[in-house]
Protein backbone atom coordinates (compact mmCIF):
# COMPACT_ATOMS: atom_id res chain seq x y z
CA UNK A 1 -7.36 35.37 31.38
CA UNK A 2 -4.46 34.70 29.10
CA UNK A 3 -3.73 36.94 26.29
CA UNK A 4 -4.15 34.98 22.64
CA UNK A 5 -1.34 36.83 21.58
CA UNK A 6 1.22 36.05 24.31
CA UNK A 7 3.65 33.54 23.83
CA UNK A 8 5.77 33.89 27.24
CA UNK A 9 4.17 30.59 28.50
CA UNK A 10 4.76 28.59 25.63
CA UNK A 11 7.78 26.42 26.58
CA UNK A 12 8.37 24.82 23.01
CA UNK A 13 11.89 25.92 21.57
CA UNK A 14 11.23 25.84 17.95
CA UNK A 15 14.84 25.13 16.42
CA UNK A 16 15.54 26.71 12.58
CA UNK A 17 14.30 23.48 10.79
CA UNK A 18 13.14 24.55 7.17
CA UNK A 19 10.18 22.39 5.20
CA UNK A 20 13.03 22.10 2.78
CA UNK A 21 15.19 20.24 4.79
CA UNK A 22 12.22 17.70 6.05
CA UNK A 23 11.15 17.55 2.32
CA UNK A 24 14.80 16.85 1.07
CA UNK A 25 15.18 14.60 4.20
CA UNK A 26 12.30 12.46 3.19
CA UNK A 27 12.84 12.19 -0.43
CA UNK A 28 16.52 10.97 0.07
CA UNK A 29 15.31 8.03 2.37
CA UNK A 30 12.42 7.81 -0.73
CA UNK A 31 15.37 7.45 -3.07
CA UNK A 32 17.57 4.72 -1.29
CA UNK A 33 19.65 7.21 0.24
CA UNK A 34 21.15 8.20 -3.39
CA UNK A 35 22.10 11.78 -3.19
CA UNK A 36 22.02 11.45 -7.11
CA UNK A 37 18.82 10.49 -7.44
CA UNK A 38 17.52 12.56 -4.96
CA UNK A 39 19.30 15.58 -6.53
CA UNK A 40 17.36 14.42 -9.23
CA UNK A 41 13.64 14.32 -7.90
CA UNK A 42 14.46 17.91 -6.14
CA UNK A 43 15.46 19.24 -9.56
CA UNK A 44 18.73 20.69 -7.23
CA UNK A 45 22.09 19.67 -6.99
CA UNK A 46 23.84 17.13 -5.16
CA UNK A 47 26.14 19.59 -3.09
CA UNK A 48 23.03 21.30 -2.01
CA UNK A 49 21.01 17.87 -0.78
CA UNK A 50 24.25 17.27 0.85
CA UNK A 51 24.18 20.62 2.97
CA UNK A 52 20.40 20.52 3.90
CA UNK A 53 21.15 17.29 5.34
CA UNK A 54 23.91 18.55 7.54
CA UNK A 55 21.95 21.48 8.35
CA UNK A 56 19.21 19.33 9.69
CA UNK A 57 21.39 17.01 11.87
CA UNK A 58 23.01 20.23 13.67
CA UNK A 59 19.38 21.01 14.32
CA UNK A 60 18.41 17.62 15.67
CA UNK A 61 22.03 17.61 17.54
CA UNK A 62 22.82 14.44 16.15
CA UNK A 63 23.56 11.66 13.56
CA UNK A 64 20.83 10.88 11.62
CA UNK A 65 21.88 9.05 9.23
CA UNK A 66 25.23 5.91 9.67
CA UNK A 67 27.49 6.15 7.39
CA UNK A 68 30.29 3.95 5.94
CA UNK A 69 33.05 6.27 5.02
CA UNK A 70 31.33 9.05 2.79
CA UNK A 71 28.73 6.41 2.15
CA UNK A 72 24.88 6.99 3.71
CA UNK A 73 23.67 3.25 4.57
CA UNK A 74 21.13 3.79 6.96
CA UNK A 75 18.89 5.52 9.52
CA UNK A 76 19.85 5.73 13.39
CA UNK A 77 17.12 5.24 15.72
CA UNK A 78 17.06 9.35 15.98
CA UNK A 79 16.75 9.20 12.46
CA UNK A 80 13.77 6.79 12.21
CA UNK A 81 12.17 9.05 14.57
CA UNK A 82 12.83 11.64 13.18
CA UNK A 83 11.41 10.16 9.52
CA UNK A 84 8.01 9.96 10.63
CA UNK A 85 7.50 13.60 12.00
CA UNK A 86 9.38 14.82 9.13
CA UNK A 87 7.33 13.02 6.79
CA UNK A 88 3.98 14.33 9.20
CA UNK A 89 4.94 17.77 8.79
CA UNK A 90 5.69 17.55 4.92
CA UNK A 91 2.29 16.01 4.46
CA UNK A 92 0.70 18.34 6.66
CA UNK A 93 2.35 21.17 4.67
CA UNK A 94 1.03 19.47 1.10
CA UNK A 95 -2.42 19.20 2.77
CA UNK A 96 -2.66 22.89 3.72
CA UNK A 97 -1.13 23.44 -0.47
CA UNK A 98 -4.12 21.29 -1.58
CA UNK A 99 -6.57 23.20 0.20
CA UNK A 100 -5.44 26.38 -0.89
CA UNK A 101 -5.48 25.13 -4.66
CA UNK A 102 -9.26 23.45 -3.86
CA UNK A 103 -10.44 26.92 -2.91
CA UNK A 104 -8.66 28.10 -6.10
CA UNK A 105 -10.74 25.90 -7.98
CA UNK A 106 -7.79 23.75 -8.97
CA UNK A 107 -7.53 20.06 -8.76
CA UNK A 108 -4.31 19.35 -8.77
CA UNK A 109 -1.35 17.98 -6.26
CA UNK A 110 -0.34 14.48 -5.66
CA UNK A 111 -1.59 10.73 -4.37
CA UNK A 112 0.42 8.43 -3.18
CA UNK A 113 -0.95 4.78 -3.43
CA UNK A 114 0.93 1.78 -2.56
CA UNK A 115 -0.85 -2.06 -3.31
CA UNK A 116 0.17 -5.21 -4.44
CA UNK A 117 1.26 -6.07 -8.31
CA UNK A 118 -2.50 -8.22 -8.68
CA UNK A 119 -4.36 -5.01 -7.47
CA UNK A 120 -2.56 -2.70 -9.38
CA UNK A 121 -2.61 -5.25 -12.66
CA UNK A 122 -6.25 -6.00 -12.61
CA UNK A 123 -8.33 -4.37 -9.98
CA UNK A 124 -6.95 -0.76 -9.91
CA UNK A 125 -6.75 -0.74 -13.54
CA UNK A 126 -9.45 0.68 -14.57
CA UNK A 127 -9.45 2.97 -11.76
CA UNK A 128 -6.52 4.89 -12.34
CA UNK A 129 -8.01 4.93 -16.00
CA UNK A 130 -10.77 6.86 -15.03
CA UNK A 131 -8.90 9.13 -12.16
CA UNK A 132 -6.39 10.53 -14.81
CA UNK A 133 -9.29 11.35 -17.00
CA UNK A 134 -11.11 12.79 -14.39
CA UNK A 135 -7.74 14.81 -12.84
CA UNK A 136 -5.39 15.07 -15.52
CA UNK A 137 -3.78 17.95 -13.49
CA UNK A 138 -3.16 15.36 -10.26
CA UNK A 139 0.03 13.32 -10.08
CA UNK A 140 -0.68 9.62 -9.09
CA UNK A 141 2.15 7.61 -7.96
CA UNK A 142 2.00 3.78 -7.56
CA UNK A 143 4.35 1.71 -5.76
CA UNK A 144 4.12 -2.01 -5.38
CA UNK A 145 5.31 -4.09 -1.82
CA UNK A 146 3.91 -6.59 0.26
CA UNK A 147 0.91 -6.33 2.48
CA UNK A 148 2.96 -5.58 5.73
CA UNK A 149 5.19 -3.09 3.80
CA UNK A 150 2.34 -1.60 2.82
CA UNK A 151 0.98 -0.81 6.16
CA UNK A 152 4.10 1.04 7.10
CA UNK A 153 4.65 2.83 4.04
CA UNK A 154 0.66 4.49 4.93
CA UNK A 155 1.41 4.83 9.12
CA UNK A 156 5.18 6.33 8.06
CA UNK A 157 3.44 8.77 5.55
CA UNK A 158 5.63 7.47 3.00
CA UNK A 159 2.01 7.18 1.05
CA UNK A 160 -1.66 8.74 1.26
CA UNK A 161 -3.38 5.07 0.47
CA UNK A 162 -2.82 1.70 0.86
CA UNK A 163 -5.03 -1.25 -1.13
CA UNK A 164 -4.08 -5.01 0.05
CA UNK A 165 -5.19 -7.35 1.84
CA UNK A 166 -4.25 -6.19 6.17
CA UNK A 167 -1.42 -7.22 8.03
CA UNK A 168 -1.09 -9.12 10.85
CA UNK A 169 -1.01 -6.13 13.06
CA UNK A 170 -2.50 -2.85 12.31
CA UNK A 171 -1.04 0.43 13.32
CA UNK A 172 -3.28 2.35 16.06
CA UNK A 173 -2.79 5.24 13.06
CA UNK A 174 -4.11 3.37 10.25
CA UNK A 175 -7.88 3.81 9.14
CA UNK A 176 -8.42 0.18 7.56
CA UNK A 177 -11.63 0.64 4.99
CA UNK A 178 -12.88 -2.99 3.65
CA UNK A 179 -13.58 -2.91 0.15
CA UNK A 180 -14.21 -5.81 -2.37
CA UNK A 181 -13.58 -9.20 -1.86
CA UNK A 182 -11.01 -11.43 -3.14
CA UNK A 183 -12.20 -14.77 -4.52
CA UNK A 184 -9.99 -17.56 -6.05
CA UNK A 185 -10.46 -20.52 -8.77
CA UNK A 186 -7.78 -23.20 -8.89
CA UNK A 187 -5.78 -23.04 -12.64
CA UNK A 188 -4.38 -26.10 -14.76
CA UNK A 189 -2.76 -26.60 -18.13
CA UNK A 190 -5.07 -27.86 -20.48
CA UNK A 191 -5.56 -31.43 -20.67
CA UNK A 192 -4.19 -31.74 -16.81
CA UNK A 193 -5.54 -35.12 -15.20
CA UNK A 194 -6.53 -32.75 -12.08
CA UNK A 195 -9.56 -31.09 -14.31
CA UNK A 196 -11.27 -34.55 -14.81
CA UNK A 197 -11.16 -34.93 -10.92
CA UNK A 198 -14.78 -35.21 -8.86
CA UNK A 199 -15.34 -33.67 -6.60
CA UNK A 200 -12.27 -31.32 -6.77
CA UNK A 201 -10.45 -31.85 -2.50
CA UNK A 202 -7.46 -30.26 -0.94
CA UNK A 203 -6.66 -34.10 -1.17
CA UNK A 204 -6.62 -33.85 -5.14
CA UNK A 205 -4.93 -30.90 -5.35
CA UNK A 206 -2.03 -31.88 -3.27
CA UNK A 207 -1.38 -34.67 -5.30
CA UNK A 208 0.24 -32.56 -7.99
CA UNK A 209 2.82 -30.30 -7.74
CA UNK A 210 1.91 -26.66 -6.37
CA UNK A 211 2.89 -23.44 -7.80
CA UNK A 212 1.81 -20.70 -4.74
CA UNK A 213 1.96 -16.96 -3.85
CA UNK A 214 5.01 -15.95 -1.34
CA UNK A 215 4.04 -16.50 2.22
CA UNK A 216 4.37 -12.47 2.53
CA UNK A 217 1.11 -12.28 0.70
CA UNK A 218 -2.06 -12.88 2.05
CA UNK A 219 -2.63 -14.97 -0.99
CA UNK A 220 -0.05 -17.32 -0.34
CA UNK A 221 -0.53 -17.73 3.49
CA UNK A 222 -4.71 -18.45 2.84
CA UNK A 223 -4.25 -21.37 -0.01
CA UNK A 224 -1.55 -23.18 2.70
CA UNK A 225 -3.44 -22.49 5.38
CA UNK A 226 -6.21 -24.29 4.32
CA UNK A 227 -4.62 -27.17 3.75
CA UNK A 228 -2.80 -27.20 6.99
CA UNK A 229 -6.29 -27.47 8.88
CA UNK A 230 -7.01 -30.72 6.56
CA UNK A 231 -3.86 -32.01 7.71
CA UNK A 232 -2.01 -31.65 4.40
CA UNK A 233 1.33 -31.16 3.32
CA UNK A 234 0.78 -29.78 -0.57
CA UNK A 235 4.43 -30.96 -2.51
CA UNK A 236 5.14 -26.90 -3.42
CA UNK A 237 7.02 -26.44 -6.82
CA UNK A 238 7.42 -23.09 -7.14
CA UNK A 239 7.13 -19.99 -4.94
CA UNK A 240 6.57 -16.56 -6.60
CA UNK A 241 5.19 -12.78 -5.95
CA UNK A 242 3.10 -12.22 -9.58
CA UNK A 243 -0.23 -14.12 -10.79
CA UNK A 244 2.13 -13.40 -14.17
CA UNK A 245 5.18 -15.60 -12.89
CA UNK A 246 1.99 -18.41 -11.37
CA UNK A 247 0.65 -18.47 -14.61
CA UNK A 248 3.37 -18.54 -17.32
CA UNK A 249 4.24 -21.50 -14.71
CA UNK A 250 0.87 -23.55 -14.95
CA UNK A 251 0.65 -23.40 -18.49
CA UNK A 252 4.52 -24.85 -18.64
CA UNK A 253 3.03 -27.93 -16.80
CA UNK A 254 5.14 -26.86 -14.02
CA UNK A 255 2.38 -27.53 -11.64
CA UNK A 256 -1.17 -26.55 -10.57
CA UNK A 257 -2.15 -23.20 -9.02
CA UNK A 258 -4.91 -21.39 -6.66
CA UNK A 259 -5.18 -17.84 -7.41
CA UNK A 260 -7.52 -14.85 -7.77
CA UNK A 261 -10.03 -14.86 -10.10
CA UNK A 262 -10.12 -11.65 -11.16
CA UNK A 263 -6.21 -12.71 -12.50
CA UNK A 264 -7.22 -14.88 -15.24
CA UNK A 265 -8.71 -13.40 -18.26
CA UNK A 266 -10.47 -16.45 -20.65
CA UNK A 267 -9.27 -14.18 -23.57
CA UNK A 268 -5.82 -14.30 -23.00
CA UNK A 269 -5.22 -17.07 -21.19
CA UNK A 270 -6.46 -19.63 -23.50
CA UNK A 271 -3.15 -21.94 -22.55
CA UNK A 272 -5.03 -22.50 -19.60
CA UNK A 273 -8.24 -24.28 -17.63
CA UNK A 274 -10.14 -22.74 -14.92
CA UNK A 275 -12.11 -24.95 -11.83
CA UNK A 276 -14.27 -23.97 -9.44
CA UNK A 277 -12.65 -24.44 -5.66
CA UNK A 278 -16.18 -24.27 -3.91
CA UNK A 279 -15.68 -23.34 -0.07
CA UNK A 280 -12.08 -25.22 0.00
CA UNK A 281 -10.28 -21.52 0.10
CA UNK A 282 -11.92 -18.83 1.90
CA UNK A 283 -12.20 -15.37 0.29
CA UNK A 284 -10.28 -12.28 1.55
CA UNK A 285 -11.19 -8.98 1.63
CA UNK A 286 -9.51 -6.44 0.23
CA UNK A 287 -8.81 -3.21 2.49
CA UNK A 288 -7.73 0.87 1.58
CA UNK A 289 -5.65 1.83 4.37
CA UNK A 290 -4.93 5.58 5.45
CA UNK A 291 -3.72 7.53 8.47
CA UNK A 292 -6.55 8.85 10.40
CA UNK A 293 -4.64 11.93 10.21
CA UNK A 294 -4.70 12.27 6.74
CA UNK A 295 -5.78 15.48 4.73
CA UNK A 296 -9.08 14.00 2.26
CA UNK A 297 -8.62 15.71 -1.04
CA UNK A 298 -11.27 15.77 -2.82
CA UNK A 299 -9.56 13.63 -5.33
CA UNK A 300 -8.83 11.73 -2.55
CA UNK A 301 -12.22 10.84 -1.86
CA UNK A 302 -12.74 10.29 -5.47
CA UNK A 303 -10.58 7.77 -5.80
CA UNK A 304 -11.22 5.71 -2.76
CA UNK A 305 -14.89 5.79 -4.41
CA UNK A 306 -13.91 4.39 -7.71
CA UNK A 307 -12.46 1.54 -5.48
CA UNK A 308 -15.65 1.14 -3.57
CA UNK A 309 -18.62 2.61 -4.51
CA UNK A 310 -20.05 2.42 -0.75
CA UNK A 311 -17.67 4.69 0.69
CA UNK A 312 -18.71 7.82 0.01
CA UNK A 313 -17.70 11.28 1.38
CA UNK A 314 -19.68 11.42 3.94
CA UNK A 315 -19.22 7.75 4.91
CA UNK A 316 -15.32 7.85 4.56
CA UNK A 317 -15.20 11.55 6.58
CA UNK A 318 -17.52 10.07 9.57
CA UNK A 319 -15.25 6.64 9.59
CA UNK A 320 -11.92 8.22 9.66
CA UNK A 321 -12.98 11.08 12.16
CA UNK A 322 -14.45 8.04 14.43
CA UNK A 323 -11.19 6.50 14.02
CA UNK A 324 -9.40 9.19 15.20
CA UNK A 325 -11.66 10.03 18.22
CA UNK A 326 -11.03 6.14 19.58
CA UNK A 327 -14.80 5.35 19.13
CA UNK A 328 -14.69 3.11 15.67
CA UNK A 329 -13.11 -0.79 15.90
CA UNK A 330 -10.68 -1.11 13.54
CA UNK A 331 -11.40 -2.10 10.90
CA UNK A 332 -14.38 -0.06 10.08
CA UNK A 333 -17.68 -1.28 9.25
CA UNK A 334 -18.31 -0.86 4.88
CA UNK A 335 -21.60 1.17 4.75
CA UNK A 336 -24.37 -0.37 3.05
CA UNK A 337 -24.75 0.24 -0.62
CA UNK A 338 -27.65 2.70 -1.86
């Protein structure tokens, strides 16, 4: 039987790569590959970025970044690789930091949570409210992109949650959690000929100008979808990424609008009127996304709760570790509430 302390048979040659040079690694490609700014997030200096990242390309044995004169402009396909085990091992190495601050009796450390600007506007909101009060001693970061983006910001590492609607295809990495549902009114000017319409049809709408989500967001790609199964080409005024932007819009007489509800407040937006579409747009569901690899802080866990109630602990813990083992479907079942 093999001795537990003998190493002769291990054929792994572990090269001198240092955490610091994965960390710095990361964070540059975090920063735009700004050796200023990541100087800056390090709290180092620039000469000394510069040197971990030549230390860590004679380690790999190769370019990892392409340059343009003295310029860094992008990854090479070693570096991509590279990127997500770096950014696996720096994670790894925060995860083992949390735990030894948990059994400390500290809550503190960092979370990483990337979502779209009407989740982090209105739904996450009061969530983040609450998790700084609860964890004033835990960093949260929030960073804003597209569904897809957000996907491969969670299976890269890049960040510890995701909260969007899914993309097209899902990573065999990524946990995808449902959570609460996304429903959607249609929004007018006031005094717009549209409101005095019955019944309200994708017919209806299309005869006035549309003002729509970009096709990158799920929101966008429903409200034309639906009229493309009716047969309907909508006359589309304006494109744009923010219910802000969609509503600022409306209210100009611009055109009319489909959005979340949850995005209009009758407080504030008294420049506006709000119908009822009915069944003419489906709902979406809104999803947290994770690695099935991923270290649950306890914070962690906290804060996917405040999302959605139903997941707790034990619920997330058993639907991640089934995730892992190849025996969930992606995406998991929501447990029932209790």
């Amino acid at each position: 039987m093999p001795n537990g302390n003998d190493f002769r048979n291990h054929r792994i040659s572990l090269r001198p790569m240092t955490l610091q040079q994965l960390l710095c690694f990361c964070t540059l490609v975090d920063c735009d590959l700004r050796v200023a700014r990541t100087a800056d997030a390090l709290h180092t200096t620039q000469p000394a970025v510069s040197k971990m990242i030549r230390a860590l390309e004679t380690t790999v044995g190769g370019d990892v970044f392409m340059r343009r004169g003295n310029r860094l402009v992008g990854l090479t396909d070693t570096g991509r690789e590279a990127l997500v085990l770096a950014r696996r091992a720096v994670n790894a190495a925060r995860g083992i930091d949390a735990l030894v601050r948990h059994g400390s009796g500290r809550a503190s450390g960092m979370l990483r949570v990337a979502t779209t600007h009407i989740h982090a506007r209105y739904a996450l909101l009061p969530v983040v409210q609450r998790f700084a009060r609860r964890y004033p001693d835990v960093s949260l970061s929030i960073s804003q992109g597209a569904p897809a983006q957000i996907v491969d910001w969670v299976d890269q590492g890049a960040v510890d949650l995701g909260v969007s609607t899914p993309a097209a295809v899902m990573p065999p990495s990524v946990v995808a959690l449902p959570s609460y549902p996304i429903e959607r009114c249609l929004i007018a000017a006031r005094g717009h000929p549209l409101l005095r319409t019955r019944p309200l049809t994708l017919a209806a709408i299309a005869r006035h100008p549309l003002i729509t989500y970009d096709e990158n967001f799920s929101s966008g790609q429903v409200v034309l979808a639906a009229f493309q199964r009716a047969g309907i080409t909508p006359r589309i005024a304006l494109r744009a990424t923010e219910a802000g932007i969609i509503k600022a819009y409306v209210a100009a007489g611009v055109g009319v609008a489909v959005i979340q509800k949850r995005a209009v407040d009758a407080g504030r937006d008294t420049d506006l009127s709000v119908l009822d579409t009915g069944t003419l747009f489906p709902p979406s569901t809104t999803f947290l996304t994770l690695r099935h690899d991923s270290f649950l802080h306890g914070y962690m866990q906290d804060f996917i709760g405040m999302v959605e109630p139903r997941w707790k602990p034990a619920a997330l813990r058993k639907a991640v570790a089934a995730h892992g083992s190849g025996a969930s479907p992606r995406p998991a079942r929501v447990p029932p509430s209790t």
